[in-house]
C-alpha atoms as a PDB file:
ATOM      1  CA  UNK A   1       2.214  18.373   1.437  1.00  0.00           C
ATOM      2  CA  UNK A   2       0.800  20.173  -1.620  1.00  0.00           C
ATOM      3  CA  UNK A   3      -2.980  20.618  -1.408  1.00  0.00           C
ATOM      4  CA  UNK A   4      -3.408  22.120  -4.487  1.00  0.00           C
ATOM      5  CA  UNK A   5      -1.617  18.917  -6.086  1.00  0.00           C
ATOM      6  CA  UNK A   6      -3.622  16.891  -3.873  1.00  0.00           C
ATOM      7  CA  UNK A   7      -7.356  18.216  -5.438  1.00  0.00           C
ATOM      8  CA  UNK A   8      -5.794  18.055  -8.681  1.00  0.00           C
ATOM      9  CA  UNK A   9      -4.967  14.657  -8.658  1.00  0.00           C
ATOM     10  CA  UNK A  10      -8.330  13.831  -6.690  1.00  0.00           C
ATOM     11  CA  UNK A  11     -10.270  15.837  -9.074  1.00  0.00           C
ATOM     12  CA  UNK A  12      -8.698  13.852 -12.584  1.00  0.00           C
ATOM     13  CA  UNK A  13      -9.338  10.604 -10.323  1.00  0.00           C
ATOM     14  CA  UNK A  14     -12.758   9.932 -11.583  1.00  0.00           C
ATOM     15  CA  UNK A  15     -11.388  10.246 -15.718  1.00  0.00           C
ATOM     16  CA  UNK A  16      -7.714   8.828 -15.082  1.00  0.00           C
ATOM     17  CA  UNK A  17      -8.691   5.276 -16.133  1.00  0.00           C
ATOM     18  CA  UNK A  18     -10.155   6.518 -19.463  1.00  0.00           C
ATOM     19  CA  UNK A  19      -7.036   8.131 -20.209  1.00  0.00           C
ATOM     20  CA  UNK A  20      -4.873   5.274 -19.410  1.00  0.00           C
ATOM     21  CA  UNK A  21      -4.112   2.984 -22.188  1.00  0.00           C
ATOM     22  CA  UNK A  22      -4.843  -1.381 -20.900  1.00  0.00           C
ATOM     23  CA  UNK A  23      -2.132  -2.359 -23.442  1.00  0.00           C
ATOM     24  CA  UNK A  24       0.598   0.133 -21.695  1.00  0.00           C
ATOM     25  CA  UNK A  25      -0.808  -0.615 -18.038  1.00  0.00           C
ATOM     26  CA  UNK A  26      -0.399  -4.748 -18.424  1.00  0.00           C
ATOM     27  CA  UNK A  27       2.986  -3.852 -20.454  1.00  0.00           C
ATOM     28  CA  UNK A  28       4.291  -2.063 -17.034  1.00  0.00           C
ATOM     29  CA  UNK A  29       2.888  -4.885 -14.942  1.00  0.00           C
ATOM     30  CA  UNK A  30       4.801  -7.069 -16.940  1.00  0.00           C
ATOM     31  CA  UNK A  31       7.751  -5.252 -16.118  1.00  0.00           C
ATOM     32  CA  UNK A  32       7.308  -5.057 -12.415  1.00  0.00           C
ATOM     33  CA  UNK A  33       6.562  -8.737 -12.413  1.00  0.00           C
ATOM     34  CA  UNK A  34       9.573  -9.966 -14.359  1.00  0.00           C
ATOM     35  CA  UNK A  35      11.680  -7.790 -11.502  1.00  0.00           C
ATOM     36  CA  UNK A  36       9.792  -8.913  -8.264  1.00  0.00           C
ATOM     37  CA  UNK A  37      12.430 -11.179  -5.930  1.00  0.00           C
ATOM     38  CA  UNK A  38      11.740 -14.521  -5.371  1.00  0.00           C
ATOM     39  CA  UNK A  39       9.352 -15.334  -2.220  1.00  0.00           C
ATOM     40  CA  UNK A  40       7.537 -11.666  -2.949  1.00  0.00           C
ATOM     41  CA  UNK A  41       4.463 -13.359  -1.116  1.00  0.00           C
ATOM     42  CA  UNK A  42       6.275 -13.468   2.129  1.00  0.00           C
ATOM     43  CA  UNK A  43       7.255  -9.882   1.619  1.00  0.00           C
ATOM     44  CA  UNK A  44       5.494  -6.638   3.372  1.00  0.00           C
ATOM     45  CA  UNK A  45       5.007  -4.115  -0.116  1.00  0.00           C
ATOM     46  CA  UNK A  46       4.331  -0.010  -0.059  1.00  0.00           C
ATOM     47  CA  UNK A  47       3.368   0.740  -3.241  1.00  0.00           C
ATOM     48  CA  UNK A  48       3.938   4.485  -3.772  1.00  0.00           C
ATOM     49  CA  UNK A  49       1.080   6.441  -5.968  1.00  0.00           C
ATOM     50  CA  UNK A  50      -1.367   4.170  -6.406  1.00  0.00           C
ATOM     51  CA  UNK A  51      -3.417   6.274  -7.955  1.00  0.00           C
ATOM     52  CA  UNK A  52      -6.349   4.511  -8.899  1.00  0.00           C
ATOM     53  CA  UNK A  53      -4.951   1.254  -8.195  1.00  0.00           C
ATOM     54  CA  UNK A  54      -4.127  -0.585 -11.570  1.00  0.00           C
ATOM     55  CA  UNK A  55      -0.757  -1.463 -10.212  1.00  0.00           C
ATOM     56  CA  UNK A  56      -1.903  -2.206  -7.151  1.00  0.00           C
ATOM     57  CA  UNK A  57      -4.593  -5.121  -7.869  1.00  0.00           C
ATOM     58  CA  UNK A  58      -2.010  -6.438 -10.053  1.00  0.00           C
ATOM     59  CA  UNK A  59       0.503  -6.448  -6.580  1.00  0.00           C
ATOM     60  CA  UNK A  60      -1.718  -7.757  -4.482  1.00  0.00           C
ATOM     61  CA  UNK A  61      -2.020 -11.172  -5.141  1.00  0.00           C
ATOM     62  CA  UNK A  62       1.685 -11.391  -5.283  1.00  0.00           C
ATOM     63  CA  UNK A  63       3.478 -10.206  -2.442  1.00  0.00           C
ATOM     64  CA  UNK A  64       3.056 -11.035   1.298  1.00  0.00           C
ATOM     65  CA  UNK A  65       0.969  -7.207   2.316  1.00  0.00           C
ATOM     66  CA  UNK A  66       0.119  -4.562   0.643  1.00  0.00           C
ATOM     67  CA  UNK A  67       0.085  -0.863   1.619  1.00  0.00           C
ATOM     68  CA  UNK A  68      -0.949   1.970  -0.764  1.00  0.00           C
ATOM     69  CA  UNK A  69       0.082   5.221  -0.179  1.00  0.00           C
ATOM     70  CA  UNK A  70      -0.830   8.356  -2.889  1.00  0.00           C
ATOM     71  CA  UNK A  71      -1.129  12.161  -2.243  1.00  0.00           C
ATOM     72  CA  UNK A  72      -4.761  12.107  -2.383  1.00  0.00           C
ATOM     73  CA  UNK A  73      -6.209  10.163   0.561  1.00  0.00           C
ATOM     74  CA  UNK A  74      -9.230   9.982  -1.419  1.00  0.00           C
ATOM     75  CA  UNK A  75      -7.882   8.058  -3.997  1.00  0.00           C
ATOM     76  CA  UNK A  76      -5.499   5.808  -1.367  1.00  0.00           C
ATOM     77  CA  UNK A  77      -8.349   5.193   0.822  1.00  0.00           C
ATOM     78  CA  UNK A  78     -10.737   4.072  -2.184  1.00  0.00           C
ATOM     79  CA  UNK A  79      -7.704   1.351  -3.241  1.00  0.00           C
ATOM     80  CA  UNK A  80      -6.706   0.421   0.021  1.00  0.00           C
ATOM     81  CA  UNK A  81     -10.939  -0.237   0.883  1.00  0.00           C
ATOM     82  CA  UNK A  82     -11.271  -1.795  -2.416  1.00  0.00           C
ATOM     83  CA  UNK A  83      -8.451  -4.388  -2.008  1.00  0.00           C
ATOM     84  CA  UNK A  84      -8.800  -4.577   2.164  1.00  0.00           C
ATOM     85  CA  UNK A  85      -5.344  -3.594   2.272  1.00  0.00           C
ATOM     86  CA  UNK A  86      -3.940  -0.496   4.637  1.00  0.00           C
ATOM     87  CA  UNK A  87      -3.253   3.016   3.135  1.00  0.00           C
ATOM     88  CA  UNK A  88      -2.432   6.508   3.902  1.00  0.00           C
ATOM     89  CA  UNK A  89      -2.384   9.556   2.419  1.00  0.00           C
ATOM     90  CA  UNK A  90       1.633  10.535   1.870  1.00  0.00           C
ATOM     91  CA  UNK A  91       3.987  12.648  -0.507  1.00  0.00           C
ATOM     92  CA  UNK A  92       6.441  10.801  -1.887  1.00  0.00           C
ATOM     93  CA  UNK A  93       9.056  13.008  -1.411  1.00  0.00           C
ATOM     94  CA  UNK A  94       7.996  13.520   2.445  1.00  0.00           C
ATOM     95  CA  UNK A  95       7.003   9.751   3.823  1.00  0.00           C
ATOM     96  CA  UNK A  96       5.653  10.076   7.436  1.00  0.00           C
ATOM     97  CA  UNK A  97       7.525   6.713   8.105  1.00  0.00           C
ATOM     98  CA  UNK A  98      10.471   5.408   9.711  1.00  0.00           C
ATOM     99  CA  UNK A  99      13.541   3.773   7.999  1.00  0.00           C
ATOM    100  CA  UNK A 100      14.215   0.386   6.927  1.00  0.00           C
ATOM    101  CA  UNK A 101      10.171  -0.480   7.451  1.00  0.00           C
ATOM    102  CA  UNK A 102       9.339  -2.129   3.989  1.00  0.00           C
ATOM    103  CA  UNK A 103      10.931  -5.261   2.178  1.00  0.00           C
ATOM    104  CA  UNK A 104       9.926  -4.193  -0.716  1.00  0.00           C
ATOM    105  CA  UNK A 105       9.153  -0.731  -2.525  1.00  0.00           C
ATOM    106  CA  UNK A 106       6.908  -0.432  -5.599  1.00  0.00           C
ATOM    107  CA  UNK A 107       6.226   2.876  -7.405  1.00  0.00           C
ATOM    108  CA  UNK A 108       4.885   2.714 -11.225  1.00  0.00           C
ATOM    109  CA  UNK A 109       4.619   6.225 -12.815  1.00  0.00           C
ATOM    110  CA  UNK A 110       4.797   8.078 -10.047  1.00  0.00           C
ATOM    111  CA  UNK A 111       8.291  10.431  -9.395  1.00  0.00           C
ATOM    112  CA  UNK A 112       7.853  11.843 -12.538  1.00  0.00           C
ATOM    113  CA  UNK A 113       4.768  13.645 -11.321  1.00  0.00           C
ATOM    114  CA  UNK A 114       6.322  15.091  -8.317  1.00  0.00           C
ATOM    115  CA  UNK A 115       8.326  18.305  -7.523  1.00  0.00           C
ATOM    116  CA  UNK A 116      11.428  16.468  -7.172  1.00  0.00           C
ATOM    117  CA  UNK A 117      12.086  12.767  -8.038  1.00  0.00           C
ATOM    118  CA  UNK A 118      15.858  12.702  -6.481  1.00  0.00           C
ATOM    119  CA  UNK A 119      14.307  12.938  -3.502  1.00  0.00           C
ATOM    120  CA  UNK A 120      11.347  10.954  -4.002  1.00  0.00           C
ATOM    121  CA  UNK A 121      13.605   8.023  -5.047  1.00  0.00           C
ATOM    122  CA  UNK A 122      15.602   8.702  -2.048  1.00  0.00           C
ATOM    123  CA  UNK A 123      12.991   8.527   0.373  1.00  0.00           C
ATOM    124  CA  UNK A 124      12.062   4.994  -1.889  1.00  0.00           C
ATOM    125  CA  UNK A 125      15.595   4.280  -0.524  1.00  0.00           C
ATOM    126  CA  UNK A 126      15.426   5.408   2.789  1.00  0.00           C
ATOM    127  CA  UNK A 127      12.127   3.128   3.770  1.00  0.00           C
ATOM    128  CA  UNK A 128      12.892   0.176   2.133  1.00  0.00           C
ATOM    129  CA  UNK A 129      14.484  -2.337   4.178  1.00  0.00           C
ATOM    130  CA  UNK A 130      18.439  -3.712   4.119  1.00  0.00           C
ATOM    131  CA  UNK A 131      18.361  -6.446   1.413  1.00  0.00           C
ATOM    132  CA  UNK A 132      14.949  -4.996   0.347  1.00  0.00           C
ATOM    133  CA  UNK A 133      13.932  -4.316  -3.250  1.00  0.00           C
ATOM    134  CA  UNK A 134      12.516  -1.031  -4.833  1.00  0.00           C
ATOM    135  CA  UNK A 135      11.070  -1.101  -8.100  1.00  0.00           C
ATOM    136  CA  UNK A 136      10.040   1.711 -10.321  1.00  0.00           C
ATOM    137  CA  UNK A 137       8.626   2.356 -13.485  1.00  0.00           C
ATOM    138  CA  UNK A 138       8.930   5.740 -15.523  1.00  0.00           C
ATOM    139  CA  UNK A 139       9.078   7.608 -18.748  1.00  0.00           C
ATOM    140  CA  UNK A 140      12.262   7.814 -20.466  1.00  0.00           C
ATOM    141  CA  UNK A 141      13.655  11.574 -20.328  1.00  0.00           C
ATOM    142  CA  UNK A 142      15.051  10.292 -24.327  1.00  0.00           C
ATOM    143  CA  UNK A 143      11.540  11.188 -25.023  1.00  0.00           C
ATOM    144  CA  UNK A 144      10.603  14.536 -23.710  1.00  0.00           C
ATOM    145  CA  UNK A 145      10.786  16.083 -26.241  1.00  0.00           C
ATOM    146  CA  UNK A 146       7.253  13.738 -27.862  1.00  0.00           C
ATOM    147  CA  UNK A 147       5.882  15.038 -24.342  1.00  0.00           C
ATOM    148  CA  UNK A 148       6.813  18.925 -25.277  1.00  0.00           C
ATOM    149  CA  UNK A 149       5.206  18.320 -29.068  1.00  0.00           C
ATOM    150  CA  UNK A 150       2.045  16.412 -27.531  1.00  0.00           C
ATOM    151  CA  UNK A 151       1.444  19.540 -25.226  1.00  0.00           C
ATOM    152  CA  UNK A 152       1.797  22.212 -27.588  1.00  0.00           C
ATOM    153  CA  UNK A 153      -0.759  20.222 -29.742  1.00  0.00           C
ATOM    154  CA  UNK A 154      -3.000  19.611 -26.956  1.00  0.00           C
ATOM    155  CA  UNK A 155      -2.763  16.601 -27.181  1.00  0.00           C
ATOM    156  CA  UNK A 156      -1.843  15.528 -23.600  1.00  0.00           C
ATOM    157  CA  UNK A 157      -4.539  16.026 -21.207  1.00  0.00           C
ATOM    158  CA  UNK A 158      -2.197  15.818 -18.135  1.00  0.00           C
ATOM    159  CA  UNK A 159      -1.131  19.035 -16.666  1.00  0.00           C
ATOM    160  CA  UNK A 160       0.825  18.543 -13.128  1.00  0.00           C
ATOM    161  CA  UNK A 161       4.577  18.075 -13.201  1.00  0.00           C
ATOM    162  CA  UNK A 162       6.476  16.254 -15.557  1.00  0.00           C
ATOM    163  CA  UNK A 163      10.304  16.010 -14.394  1.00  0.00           C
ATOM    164  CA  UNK A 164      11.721  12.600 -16.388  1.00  0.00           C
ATOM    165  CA  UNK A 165      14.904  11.138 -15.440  1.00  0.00           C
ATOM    166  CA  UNK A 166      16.891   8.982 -18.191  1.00  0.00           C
ATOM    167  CA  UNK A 167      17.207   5.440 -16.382  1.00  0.00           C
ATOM    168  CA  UNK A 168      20.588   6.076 -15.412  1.00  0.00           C
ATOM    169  CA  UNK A 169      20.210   9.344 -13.490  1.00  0.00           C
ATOM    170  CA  UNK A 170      17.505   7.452 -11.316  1.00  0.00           C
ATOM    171  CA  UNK A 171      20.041   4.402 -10.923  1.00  0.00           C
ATOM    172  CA  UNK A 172      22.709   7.062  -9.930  1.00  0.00           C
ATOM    173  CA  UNK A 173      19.600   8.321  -7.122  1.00  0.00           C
ATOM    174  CA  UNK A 174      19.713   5.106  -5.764  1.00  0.00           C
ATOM    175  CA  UNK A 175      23.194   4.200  -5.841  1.00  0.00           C
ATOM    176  CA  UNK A 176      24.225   7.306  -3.853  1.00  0.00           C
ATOM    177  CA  UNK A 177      21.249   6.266  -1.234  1.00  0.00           C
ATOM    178  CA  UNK A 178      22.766   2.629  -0.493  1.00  0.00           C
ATOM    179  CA  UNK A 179      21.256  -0.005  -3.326  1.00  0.00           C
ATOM    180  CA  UNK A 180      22.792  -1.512  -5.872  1.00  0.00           C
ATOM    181  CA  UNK A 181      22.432  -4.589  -8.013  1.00  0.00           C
ATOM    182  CA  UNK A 182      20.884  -2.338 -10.566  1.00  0.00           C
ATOM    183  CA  UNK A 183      18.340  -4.275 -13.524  1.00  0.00           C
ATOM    184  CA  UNK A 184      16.763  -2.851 -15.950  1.00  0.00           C
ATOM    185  CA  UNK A 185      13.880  -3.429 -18.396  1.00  0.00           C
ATOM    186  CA  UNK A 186      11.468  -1.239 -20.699  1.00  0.00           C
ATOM    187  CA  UNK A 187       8.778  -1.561 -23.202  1.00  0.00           C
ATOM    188  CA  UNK A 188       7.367   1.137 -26.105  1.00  0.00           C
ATOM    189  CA  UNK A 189      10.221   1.104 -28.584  1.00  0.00           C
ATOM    190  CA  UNK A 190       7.946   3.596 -30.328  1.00  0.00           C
ATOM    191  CA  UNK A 191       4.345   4.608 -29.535  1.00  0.00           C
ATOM    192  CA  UNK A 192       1.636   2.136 -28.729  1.00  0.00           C
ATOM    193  CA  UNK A 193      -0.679   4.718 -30.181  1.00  0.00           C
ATOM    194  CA  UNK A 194       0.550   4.172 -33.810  1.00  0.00           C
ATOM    195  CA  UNK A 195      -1.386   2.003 -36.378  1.00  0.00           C
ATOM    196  CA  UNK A 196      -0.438  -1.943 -35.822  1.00  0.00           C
ATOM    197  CA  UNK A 197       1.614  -0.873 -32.834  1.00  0.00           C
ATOM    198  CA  UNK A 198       0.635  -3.080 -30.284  1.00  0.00           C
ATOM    199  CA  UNK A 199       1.125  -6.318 -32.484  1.00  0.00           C
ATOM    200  CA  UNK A 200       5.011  -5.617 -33.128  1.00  0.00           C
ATOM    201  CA  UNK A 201       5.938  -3.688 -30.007  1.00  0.00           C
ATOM    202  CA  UNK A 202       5.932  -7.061 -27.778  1.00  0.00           C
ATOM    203  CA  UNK A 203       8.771  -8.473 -30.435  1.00  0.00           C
ATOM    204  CA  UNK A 204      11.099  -5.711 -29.134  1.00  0.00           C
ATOM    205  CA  UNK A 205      10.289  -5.729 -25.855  1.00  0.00           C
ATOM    206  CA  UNK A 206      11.899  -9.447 -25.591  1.00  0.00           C
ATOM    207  CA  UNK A 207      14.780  -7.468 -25.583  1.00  0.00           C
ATOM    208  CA  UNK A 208      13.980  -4.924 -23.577  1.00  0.00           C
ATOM    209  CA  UNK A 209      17.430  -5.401 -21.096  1.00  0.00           C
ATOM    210  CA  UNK A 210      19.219  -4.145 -23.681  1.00  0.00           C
ATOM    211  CA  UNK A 211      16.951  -1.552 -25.606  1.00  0.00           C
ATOM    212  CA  UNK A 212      14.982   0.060 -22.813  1.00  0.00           C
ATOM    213  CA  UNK A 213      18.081   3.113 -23.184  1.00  0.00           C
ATOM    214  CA  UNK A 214      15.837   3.948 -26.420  1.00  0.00           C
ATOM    215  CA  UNK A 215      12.190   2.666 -24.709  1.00  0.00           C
ATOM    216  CA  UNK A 216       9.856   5.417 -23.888  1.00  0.00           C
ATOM    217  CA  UNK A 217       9.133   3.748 -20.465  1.00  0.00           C
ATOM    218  CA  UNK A 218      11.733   2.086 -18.281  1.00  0.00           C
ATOM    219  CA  UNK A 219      11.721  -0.106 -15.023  1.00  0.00           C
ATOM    220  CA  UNK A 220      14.757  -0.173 -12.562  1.00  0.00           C
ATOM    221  CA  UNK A 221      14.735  -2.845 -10.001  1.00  0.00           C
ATOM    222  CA  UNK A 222      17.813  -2.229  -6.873  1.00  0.00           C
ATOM    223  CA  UNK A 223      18.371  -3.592  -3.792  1.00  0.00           C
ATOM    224  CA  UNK A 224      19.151  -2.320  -0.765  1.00  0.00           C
ATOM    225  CA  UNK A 225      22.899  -2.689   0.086  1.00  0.00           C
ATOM    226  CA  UNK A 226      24.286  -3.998   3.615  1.00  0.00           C
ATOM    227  CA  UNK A 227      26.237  -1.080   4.045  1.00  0.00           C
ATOM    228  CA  UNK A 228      25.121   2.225   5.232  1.00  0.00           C
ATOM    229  CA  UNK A 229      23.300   3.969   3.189  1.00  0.00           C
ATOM    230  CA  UNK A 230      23.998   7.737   2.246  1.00  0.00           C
ATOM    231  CA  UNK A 231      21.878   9.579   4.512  1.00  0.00           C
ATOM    232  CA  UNK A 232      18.638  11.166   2.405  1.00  0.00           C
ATOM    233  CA  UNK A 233      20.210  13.872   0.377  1.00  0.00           C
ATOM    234  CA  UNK A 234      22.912  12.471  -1.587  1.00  0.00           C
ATOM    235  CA  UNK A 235      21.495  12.986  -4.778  1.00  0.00           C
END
């Protein structure tokens, strides 16, 4: 487990929800929700990098218990006290847990930030139980190159990794790991930062099963298979 990673993450804790954008946070919990499976609140949920927990106050009400995991204890243990759920300080490409423990698998923003999300999604896989769901949500590799132009400019403030996937290569993760059953949504057909933005975006994310390809952020819901999975690695 990275340390260095760990304090840096810890350290942008305190501003990280006055960097975040409300409008693109309830957008992705939109997304999450319209992918949960049906009886969610009878279902034991890991949410992976909870960060400061806007996902997770969101998941809590709606499935059957929560755990929140994140690199930084600090922030896991703040979330987990703050919603009386259980946490634990884990990498997401290293989880410190057995197989097949979790019905369900929740990680919003999160393998793009790490050293490798193949095998972050992988372990995703690996955890989540047979006939269990993961669900993630992601930027759209389409739109690197926005990312590259918006940190030459300074205009990103985020400096750890940032290793996209397009939707399909983190379907193909999965896929090769056991799940299948692969859904899709997105949201952000353009920036939510531009003038009037946020009052026409929400027409095209109606549609979003069939344009999230071209959305800057994507969710992929897939369920565990009842065959054998690939054994962690595949990718």
């Amino acid at each position: 487990m990275n340390r260095k990673s760990e304090l840096y993450y810890e350290g942008i804790g305190a501003n990280f929800n006055a960097w975040m954008s409300s409008y693109d946070v309830q957008q992705r919990i939109k997304l999450i929700k319209a992918l949960m499976p049906e009886h969610a609140t009878q279902l034991s949920c890991l949410e992976i990098g909870c960060g400061t927990g806007m996902i997770s106050g969101a998941l809590a009400p709606i499935v059957g218990r929560l755990t929140v995991w994140d690199l930084s204890g600090k922030l896991a243990s703040e979330v987990g006290e703050r919603l009386k759920t259980d946490w634990s300080r884990q990498d997401a490409c290293h989880l410190d847990i057995s197989d097949n423990s979790f019905d369900l698998v929740v990680s919003s923003e999160c393998i793009e930030h790490t050293p490798d999300p193949r095998r972050a999604l992988a372990e995703m896989a690996r955890v989540v139980k047979k006939r269990g769901v993961v669900i993630i949500t992601s930027p759209n590799k389409f739109w690197l190159p926005v990312l590259w132009i918006s940190m030459a400019l300074r205009i990103r403030k985020f400096s750890g990794n940032e290793i996209w996937l397009y939707p399909w290569e983190a379907a193909h993760v999965l896929e090769k790991n056991g799940l299948g059953e692969i859904q899709f949504r997105g949201c952000h057909l353009f920036p939510w930062q531009l003038p009037l933005a946020k009052r026409i975006l929400p027409i095209f994310d109606r549609l979003s099963n069939v344009l999230y390809p071209a959305m800057i952020n994507y969710a992929l819901r897939a369920t565990k298979l009842d065959v054998s999975a690939k054994r962690l690695g595949a990718w």
